[in-house]
PDB file of N, CA and C in Angstrom:
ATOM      1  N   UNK A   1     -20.914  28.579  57.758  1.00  0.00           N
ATOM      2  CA  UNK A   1     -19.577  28.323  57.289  1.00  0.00           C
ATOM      3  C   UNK A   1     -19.565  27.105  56.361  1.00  0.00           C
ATOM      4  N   UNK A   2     -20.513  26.224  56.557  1.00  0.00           N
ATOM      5  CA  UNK A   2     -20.660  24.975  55.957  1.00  0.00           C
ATOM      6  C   UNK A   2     -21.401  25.416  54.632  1.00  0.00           C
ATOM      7  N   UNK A   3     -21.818  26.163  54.447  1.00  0.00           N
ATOM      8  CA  UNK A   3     -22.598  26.739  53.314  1.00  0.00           C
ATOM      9  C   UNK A   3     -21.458  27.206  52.675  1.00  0.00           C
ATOM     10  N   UNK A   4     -20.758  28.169  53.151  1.00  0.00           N
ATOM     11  CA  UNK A   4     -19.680  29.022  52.049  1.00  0.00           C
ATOM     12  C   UNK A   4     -18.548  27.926  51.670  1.00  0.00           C
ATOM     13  N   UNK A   5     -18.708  26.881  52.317  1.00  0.00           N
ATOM     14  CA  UNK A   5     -17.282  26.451  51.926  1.00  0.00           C
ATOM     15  C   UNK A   5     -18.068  25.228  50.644  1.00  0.00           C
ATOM     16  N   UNK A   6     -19.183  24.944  51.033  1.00  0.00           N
ATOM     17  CA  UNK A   6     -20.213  24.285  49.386  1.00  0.00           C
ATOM     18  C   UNK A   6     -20.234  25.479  48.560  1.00  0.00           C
ATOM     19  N   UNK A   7     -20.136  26.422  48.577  1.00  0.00           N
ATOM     20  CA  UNK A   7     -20.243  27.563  47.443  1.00  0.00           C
ATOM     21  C   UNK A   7     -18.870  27.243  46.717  1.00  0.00           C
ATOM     22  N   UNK A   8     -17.422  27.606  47.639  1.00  0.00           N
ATOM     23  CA  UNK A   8     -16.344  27.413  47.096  1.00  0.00           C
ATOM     24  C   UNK A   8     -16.286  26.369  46.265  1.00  0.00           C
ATOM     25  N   UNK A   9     -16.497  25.065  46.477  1.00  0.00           N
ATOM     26  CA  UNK A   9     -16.441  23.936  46.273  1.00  0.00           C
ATOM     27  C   UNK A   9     -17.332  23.796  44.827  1.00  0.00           C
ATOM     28  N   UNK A  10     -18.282  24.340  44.431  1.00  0.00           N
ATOM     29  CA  UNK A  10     -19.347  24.117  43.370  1.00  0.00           C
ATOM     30  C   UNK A  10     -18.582  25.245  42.613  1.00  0.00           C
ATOM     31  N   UNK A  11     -17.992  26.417  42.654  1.00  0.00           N
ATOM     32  CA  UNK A  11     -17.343  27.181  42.235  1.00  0.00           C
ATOM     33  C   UNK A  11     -15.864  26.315  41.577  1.00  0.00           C
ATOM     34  N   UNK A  12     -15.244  26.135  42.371  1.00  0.00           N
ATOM     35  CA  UNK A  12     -14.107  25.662  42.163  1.00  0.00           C
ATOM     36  C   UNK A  12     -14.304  24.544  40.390  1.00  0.00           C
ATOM     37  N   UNK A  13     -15.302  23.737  41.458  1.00  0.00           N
ATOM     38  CA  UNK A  13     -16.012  22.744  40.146  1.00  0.00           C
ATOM     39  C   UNK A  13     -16.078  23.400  38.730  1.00  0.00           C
ATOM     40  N   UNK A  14     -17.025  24.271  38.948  1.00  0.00           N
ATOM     41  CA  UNK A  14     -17.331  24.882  38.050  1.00  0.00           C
ATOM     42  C   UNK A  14     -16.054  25.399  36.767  1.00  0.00           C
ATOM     43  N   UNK A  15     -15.525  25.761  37.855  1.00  0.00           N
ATOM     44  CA  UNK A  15     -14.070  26.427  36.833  1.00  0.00           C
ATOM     45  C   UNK A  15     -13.066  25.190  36.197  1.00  0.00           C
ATOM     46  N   UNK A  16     -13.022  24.277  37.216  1.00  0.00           N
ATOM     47  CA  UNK A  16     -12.018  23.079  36.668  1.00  0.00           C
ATOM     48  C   UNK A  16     -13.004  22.675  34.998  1.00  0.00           C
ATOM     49  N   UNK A  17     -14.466  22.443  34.969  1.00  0.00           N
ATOM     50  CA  UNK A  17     -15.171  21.936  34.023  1.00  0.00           C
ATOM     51  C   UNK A  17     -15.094  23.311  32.824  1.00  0.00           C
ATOM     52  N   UNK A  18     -15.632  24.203  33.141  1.00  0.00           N
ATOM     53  CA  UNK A  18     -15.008  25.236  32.498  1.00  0.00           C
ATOM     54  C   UNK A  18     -13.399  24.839  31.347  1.00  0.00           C
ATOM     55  N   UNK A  19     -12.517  24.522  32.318  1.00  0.00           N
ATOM     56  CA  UNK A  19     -11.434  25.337  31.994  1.00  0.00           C
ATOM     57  C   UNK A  19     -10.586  23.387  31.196  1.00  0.00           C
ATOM     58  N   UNK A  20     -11.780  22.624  31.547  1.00  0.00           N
ATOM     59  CA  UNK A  20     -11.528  21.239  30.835  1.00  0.00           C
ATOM     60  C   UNK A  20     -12.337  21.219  29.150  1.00  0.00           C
ATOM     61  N   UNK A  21     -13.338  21.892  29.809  1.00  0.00           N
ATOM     62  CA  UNK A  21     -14.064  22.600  27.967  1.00  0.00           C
ATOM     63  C   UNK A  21     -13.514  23.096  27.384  1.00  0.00           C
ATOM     64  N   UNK A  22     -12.472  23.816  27.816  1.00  0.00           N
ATOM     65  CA  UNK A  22     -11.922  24.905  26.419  1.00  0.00           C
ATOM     66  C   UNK A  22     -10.611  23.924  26.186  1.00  0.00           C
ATOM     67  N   UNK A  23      -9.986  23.306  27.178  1.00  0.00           N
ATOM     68  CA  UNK A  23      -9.278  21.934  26.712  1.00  0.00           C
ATOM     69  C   UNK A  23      -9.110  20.972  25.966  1.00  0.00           C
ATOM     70  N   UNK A  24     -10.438  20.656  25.365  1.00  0.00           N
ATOM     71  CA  UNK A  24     -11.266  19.979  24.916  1.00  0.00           C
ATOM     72  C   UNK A  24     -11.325  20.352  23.332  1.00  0.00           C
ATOM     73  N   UNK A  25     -11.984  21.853  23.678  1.00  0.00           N
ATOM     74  CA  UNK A  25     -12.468  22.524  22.019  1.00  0.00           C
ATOM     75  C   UNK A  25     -10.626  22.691  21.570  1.00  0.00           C
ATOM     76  N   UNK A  26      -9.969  23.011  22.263  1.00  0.00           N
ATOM     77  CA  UNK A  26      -8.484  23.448  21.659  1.00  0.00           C
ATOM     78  C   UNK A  26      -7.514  22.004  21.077  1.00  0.00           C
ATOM     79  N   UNK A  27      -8.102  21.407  21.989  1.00  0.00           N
ATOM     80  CA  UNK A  27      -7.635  19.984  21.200  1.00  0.00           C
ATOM     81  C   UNK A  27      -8.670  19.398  19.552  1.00  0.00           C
ATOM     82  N   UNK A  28      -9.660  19.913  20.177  1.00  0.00           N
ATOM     83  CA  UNK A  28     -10.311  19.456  19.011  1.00  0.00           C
ATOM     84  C   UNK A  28      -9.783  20.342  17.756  1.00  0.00           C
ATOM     85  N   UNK A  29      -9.392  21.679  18.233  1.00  0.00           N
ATOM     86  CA  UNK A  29      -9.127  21.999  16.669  1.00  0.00           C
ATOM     87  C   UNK A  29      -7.896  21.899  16.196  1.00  0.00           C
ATOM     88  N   UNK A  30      -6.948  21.465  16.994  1.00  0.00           N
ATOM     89  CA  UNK A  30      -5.666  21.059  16.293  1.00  0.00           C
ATOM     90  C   UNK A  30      -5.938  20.083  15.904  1.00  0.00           C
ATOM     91  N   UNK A  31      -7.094  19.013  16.154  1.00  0.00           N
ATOM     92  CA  UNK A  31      -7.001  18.007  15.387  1.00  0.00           C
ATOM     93  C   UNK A  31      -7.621  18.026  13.741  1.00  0.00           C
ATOM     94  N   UNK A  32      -8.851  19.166  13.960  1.00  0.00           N
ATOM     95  CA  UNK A  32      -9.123  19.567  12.450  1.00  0.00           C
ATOM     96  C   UNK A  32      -7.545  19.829  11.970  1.00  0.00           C
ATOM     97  N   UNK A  33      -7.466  20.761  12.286  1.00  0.00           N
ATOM     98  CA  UNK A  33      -6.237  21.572  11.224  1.00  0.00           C
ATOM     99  C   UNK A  33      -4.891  20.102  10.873  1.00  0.00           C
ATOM    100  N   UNK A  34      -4.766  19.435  12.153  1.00  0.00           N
ATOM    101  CA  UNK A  34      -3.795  18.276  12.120  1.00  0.00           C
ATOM    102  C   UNK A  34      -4.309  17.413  10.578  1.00  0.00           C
ATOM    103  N   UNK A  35      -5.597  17.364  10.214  1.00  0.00           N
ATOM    104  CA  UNK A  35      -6.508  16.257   9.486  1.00  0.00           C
ATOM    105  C   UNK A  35      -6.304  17.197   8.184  1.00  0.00           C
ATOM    106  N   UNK A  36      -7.087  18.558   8.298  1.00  0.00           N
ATOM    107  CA  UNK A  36      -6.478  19.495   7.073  1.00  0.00           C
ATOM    108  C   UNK A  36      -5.500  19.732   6.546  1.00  0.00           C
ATOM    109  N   UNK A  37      -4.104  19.476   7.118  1.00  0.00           N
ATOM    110  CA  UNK A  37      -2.782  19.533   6.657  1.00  0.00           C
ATOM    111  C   UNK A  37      -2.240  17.963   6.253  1.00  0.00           C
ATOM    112  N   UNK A  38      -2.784  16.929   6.927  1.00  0.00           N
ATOM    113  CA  UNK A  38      -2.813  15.593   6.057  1.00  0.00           C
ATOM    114  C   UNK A  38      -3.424  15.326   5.116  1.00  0.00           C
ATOM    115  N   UNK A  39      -4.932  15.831   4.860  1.00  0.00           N
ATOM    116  CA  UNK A  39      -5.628  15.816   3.511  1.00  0.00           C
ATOM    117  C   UNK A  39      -4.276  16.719   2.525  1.00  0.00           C
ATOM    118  N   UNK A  40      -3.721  17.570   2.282  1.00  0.00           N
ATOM    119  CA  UNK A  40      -3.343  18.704   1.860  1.00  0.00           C
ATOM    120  C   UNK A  40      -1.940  17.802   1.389  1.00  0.00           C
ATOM    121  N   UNK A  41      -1.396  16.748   2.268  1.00  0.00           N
ATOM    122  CA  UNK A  41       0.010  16.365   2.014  1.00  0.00           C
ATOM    123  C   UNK A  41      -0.326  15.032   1.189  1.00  0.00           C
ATOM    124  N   UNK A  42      -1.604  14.437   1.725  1.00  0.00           N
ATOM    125  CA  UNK A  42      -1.931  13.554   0.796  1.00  0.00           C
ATOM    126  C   UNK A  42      -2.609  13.695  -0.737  1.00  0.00           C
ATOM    127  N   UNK A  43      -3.055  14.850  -1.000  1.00  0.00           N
ATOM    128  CA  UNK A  43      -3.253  14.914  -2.243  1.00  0.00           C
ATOM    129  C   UNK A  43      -2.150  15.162  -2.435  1.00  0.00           C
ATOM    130  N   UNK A  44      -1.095  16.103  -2.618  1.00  0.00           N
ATOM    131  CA  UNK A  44       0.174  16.081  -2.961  1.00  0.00           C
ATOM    132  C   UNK A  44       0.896  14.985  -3.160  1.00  0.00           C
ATOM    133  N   UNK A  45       1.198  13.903  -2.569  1.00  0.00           N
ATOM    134  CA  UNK A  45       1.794  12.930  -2.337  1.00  0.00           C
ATOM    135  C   UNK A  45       0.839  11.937  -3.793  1.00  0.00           C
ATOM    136  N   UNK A  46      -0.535  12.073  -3.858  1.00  0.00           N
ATOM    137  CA  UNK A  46      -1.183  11.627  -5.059  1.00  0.00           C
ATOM    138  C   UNK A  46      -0.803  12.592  -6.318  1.00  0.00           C
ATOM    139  N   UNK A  47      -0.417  13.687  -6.264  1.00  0.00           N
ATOM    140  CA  UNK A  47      -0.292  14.376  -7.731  1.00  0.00           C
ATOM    141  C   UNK A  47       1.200  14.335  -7.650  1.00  0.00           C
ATOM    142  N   UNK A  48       2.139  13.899  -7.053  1.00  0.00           N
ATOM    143  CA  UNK A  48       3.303  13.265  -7.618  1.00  0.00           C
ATOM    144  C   UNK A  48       3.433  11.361  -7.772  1.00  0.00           C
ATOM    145  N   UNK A  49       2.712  10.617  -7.658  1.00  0.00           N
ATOM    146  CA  UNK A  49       2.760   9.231  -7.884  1.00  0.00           C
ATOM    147  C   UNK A  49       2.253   9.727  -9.026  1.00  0.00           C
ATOM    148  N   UNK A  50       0.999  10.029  -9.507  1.00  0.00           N
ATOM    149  CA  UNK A  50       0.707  10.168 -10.928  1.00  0.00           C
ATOM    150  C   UNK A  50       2.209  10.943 -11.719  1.00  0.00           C
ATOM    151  N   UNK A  51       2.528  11.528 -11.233  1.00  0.00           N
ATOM    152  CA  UNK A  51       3.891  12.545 -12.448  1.00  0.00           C
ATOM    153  C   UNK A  51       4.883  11.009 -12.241  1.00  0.00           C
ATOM    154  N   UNK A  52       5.149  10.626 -11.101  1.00  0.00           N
ATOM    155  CA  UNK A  52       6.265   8.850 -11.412  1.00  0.00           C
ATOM    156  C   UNK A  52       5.227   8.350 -12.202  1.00  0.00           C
ATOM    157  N   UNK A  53       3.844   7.816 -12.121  1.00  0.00           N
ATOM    158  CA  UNK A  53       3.234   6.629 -13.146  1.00  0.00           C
ATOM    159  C   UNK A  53       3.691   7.431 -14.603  1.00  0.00           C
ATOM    160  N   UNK A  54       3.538   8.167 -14.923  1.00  0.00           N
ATOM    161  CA  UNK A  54       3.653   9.093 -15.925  1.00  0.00           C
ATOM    162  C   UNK A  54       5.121   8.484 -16.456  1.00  0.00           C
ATOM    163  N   UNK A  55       6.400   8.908 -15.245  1.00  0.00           N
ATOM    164  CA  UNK A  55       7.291   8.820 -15.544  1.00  0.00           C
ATOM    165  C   UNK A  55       7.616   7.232 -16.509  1.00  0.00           C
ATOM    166  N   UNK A  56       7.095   6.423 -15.678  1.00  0.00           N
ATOM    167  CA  UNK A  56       7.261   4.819 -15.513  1.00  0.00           C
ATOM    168  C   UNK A  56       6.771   4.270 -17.023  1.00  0.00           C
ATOM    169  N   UNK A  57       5.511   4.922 -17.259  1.00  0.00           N
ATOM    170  CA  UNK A  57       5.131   4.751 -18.840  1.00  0.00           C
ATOM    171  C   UNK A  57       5.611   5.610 -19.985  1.00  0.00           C
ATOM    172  N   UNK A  58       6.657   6.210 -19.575  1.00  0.00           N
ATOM    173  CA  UNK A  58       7.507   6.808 -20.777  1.00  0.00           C
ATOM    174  C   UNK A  58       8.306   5.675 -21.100  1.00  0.00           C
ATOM    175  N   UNK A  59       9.273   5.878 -19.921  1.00  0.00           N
ATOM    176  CA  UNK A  59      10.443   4.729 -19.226  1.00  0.00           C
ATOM    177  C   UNK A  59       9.830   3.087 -20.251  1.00  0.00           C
ATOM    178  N   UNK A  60       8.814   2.835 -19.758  1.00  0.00           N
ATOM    179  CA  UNK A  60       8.027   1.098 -20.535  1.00  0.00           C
ATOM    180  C   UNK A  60       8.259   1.517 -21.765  1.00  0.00           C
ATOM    181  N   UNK A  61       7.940   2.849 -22.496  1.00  0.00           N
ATOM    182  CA  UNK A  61       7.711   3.069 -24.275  1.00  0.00           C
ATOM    183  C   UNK A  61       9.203   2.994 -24.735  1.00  0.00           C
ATOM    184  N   UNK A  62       9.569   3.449 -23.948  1.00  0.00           N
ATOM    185  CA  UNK A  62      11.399   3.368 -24.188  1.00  0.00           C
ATOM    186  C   UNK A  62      12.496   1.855 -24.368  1.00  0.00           C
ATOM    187  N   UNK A  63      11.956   1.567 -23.206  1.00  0.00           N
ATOM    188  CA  UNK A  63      12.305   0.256 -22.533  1.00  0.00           C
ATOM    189  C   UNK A  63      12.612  -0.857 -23.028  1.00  0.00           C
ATOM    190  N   UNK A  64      14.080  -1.471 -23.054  1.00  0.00           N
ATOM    191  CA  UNK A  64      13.855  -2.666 -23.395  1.00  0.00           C
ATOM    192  C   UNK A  64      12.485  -3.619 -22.869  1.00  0.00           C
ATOM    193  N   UNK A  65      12.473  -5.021 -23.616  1.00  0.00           N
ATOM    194  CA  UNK A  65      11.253  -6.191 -23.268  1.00  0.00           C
ATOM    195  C   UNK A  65      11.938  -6.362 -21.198  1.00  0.00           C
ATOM    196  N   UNK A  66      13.394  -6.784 -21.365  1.00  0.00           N
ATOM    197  CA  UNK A  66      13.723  -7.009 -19.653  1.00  0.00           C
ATOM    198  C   UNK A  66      13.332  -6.015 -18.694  1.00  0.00           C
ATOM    199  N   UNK A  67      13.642  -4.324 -19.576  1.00  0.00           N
ATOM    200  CA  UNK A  67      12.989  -4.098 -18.107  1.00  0.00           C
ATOM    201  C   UNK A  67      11.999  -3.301 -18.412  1.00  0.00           C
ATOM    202  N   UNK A  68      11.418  -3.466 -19.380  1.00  0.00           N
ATOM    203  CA  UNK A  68       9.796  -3.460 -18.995  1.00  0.00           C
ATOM    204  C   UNK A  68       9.440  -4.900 -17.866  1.00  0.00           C
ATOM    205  N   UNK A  69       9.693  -5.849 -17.874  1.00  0.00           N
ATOM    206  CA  UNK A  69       9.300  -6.651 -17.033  1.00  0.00           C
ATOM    207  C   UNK A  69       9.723  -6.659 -15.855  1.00  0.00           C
ATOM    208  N   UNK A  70      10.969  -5.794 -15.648  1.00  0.00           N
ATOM    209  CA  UNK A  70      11.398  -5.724 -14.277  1.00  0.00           C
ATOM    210  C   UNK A  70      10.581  -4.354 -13.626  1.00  0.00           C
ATOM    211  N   UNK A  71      10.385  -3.409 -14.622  1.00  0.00           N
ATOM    212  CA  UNK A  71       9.135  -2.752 -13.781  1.00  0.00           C
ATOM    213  C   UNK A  71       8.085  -2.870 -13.300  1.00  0.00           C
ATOM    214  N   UNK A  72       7.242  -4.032 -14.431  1.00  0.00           N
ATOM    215  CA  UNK A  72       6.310  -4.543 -14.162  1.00  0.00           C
ATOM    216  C   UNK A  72       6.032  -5.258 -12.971  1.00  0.00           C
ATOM    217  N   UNK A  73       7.080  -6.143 -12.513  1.00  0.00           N
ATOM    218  CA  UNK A  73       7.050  -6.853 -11.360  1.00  0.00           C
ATOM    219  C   UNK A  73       7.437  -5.886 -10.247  1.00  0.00           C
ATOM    220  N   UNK A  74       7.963  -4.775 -10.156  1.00  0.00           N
ATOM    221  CA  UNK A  74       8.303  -3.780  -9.139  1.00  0.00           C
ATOM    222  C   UNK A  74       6.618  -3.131  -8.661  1.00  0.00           C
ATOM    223  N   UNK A  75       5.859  -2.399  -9.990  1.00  0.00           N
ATOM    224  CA  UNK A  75       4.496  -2.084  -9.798  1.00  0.00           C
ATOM    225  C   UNK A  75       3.735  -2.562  -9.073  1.00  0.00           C
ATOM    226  N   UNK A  76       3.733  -4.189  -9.637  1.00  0.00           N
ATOM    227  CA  UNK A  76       2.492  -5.268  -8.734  1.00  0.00           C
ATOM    228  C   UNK A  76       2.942  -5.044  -7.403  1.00  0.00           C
ATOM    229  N   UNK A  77       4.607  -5.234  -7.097  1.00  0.00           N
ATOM    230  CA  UNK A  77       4.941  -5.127  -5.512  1.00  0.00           C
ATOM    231  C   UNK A  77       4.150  -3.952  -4.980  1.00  0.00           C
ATOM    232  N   UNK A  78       4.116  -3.256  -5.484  1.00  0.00           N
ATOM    233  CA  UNK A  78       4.151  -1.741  -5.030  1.00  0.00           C
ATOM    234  C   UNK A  78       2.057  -1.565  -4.689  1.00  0.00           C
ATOM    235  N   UNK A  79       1.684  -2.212  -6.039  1.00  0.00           N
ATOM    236  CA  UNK A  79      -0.136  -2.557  -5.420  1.00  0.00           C
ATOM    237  C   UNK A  79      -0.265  -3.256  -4.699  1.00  0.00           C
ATOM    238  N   UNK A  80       0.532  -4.370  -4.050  1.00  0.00           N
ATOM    239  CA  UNK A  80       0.226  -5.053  -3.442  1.00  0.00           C
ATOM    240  C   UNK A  80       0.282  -4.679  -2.104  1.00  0.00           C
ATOM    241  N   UNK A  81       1.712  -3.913  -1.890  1.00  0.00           N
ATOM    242  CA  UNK A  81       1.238  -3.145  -0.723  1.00  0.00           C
ATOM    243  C   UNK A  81       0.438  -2.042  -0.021  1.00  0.00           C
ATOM    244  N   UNK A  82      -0.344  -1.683  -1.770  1.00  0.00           N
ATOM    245  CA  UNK A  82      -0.781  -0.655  -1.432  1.00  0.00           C
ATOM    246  C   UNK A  82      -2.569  -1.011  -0.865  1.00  0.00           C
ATOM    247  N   UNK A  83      -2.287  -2.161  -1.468  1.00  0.00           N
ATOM    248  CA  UNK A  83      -3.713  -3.296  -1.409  1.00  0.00           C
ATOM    249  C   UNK A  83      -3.766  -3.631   0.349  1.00  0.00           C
ATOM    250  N   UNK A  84      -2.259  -3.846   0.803  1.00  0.00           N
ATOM    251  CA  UNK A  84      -2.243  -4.337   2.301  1.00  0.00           C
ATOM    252  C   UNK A  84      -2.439  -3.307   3.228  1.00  0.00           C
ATOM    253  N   UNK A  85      -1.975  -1.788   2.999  1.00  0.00           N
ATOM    254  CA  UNK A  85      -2.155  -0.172   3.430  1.00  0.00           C
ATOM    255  C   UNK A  85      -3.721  -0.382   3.723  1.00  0.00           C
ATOM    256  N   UNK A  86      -4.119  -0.475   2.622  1.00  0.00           N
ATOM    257  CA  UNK A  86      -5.786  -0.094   2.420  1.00  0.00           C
ATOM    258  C   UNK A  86      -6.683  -0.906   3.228  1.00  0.00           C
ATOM    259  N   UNK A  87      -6.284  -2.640   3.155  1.00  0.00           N
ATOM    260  CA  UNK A  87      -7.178  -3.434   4.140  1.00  0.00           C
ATOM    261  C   UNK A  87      -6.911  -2.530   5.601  1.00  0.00           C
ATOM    262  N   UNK A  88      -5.621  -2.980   5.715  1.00  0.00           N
ATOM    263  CA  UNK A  88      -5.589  -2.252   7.767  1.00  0.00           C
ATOM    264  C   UNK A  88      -6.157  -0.690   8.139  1.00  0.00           C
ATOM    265  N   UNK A  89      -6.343  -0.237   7.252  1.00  0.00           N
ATOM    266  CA  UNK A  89      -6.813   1.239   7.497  1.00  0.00           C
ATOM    267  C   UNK A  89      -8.548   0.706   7.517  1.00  0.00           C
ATOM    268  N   UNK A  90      -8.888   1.917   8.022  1.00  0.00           N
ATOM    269  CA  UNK A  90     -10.289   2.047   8.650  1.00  0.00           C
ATOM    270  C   UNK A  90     -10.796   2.888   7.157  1.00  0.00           C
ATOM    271  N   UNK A  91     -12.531   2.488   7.104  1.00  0.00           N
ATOM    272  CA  UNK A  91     -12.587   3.102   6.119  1.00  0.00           C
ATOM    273  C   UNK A  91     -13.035   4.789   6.817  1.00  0.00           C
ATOM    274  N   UNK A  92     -12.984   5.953   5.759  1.00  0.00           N
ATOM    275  CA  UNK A  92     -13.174   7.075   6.183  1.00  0.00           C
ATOM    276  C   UNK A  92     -14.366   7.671   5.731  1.00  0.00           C
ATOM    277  N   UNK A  93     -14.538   8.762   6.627  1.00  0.00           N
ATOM    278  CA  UNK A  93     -15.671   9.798   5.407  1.00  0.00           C
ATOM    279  C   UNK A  93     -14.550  10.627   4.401  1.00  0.00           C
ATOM    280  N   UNK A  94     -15.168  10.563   2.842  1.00  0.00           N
ATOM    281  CA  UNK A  94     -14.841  11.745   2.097  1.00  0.00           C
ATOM    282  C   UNK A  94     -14.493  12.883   2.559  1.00  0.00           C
ATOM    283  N   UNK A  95     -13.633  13.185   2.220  1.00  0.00           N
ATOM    284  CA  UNK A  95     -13.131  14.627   2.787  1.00  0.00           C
ATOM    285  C   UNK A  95     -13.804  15.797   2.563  1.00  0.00           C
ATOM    286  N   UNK A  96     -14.739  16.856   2.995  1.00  0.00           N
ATOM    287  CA  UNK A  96     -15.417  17.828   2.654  1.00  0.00           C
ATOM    288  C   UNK A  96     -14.717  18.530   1.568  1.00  0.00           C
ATOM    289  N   UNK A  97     -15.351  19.712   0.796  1.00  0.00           N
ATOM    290  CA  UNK A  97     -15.086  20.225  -0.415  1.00  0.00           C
ATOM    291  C   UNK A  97     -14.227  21.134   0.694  1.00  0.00           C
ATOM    292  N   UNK A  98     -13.193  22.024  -0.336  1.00  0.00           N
ATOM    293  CA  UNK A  98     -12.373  23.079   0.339  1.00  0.00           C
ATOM    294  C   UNK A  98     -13.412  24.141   0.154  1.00  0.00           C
ATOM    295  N   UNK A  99     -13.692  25.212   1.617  1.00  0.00           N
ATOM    296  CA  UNK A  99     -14.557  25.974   0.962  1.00  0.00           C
ATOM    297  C   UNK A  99     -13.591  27.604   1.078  1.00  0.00           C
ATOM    298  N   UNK A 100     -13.781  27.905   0.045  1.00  0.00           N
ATOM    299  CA  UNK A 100     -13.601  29.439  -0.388  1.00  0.00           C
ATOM    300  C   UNK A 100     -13.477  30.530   0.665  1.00  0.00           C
ATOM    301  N   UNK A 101     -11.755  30.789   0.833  1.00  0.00           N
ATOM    302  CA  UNK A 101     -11.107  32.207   1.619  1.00  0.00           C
ATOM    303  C   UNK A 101     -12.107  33.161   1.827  1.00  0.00           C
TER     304      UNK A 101
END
């Protein structure tokens, strides 16, 4: 009886570790796809700052001398925080190539 109830018991085990593995892999891949849909929003989010820089250097060609300088000083704000973003972040790996449907 002491035997079957160590069977149950290594069984039981077995299934909790089991059933913590596939726990595991299912978390892991929402976190790919979580990381794939942030790569995806962050290039986006980069191919519209370029269409505003774009905007911003029409806007300067146009521009009076004042506010060309009031943009100018808005920009630096704007690197500077982007300078402070960048220190506190961790650096990353490159993002793999997208590979082909």
């Amino acid at each position: 009886m002491a035997t079957e109830r160590g069977g149950h018991v290594t069984e039981f085990q077995t299934k909790i570790q089991e059933k913590f593995q596939q726990a595991q892999a299912k978390a892991a891949t929402r976190v790919r796809e979580f990381e794939q849909e942030a790569r995806k929003v962050l290039e986006t989010l980069g191919d519209r700052a370029q269409a505003e820089l774009k905007v911003f250097v029409e806007f300067a060609q146009k521009g009076s001398r004042d506010q060309i300088l009031i943009l100018g000083i808005e920009l630096e704000k704007l690197g500077q925080k982007l300078q402070e973003i960048a220190d506190k972040s961790e650096p990353k790996e490159p993002p793999a190539p997208a590979q082909p449907n």
